[in-house]
Protein backbone atom coordinates (compact mmCIF):
# COMPACT_ATOMS: atom_id res chain seq x y z
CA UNK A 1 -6.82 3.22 18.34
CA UNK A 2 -9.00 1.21 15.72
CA UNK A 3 -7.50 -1.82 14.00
CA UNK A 4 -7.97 -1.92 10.68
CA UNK A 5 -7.10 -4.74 8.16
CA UNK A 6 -4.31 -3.75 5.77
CA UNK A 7 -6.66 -4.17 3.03
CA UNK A 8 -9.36 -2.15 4.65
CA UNK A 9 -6.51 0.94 4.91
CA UNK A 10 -5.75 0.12 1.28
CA UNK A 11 -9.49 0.28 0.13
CA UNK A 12 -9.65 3.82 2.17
CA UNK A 13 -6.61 5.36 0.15
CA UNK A 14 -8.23 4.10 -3.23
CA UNK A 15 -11.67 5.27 -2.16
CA UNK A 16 -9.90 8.49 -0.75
CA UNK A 17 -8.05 9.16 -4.92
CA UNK A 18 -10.51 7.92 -6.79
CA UNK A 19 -14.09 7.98 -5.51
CA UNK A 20 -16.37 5.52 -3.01
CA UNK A 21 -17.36 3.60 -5.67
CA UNK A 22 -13.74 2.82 -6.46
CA UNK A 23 -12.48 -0.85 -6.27
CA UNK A 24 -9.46 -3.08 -7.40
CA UNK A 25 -8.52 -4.00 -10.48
CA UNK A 26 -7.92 -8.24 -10.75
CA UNK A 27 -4.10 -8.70 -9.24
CA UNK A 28 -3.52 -5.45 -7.85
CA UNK A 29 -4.78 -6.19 -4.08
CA UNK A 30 -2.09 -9.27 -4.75
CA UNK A 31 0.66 -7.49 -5.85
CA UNK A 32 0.29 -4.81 -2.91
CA UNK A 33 -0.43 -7.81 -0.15
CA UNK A 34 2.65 -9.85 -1.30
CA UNK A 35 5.16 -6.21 -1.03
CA UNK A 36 3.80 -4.79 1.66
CA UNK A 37 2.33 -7.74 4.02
CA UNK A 38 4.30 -10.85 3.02
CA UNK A 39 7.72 -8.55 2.24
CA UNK A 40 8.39 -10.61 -0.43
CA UNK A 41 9.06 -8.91 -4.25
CA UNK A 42 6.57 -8.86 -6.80
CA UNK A 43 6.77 -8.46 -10.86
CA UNK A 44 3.39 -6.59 -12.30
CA UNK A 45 2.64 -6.83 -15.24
CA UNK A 46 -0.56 -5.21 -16.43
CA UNK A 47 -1.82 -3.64 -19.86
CA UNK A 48 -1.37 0.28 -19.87
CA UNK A 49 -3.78 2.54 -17.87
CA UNK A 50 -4.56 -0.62 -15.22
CA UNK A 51 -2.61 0.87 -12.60
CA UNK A 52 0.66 -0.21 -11.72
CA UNK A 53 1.61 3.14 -10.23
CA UNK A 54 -1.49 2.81 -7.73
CA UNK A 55 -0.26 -0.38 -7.00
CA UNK A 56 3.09 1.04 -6.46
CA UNK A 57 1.59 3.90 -4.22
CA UNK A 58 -0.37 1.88 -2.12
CA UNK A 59 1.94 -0.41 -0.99
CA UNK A 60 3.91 2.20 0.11
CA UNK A 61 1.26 3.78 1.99
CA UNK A 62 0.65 0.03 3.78
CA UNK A 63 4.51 0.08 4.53
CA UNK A 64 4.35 3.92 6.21
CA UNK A 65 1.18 2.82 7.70
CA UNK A 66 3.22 -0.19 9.75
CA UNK A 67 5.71 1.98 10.47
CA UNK A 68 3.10 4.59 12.11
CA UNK A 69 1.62 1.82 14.24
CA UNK A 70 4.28 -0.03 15.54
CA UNK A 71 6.14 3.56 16.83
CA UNK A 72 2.88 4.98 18.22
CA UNK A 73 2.34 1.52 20.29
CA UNK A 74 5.74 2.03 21.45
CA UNK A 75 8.09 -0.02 19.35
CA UNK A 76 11.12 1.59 18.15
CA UNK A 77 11.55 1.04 14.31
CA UNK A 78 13.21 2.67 11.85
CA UNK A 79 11.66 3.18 7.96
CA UNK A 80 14.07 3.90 4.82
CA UNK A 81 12.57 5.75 2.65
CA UNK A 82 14.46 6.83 -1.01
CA UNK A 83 12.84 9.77 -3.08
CA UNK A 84 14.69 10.59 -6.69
CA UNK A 85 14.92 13.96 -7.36
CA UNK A 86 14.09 14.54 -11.40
């Protein structure tokens, strides 16, 4: 298994929705790191169209992407997820 940063898996995903040219926008690597990496809650505020719902996305995807790794190395963890049904 390859190691990869949780900003290189987060580069991958945005690369993987949006094109290899694709980058972040200023604060949205911050926002995602300080959720997903430092567990710690995070207000965004950002003009419309700058993409708070990628930031939203992503660090879910970082979260599930723990939760992979730590079970297939053998940990036993458990991941609560909620989904709203509209």
């Amino acid at each position: 298994m390859i190691y990869q940063s949780p900003k290189e898996i987060a580069c991958n995903y945005l690369r993987a929705m949006l094109g290899p040219q694709a980058s972040f926008r200023p604060g949205q690597w911050e926002a995602i790191e300080t959720v997903a990496i430092h567990k710690k809650r995070a207000l965004v505020v950002q003009r419309t169209g700058w993409g708070k719902s990628l930031v939203y996305f992503l660090a879910t995807k970082l979260l599930q992407e723990t939760h992979d790794y730590f079970r297939l190395t053998g940990f036993t963890i458990a991941f609560l997820q909620s989904r709203f049904a509209i």
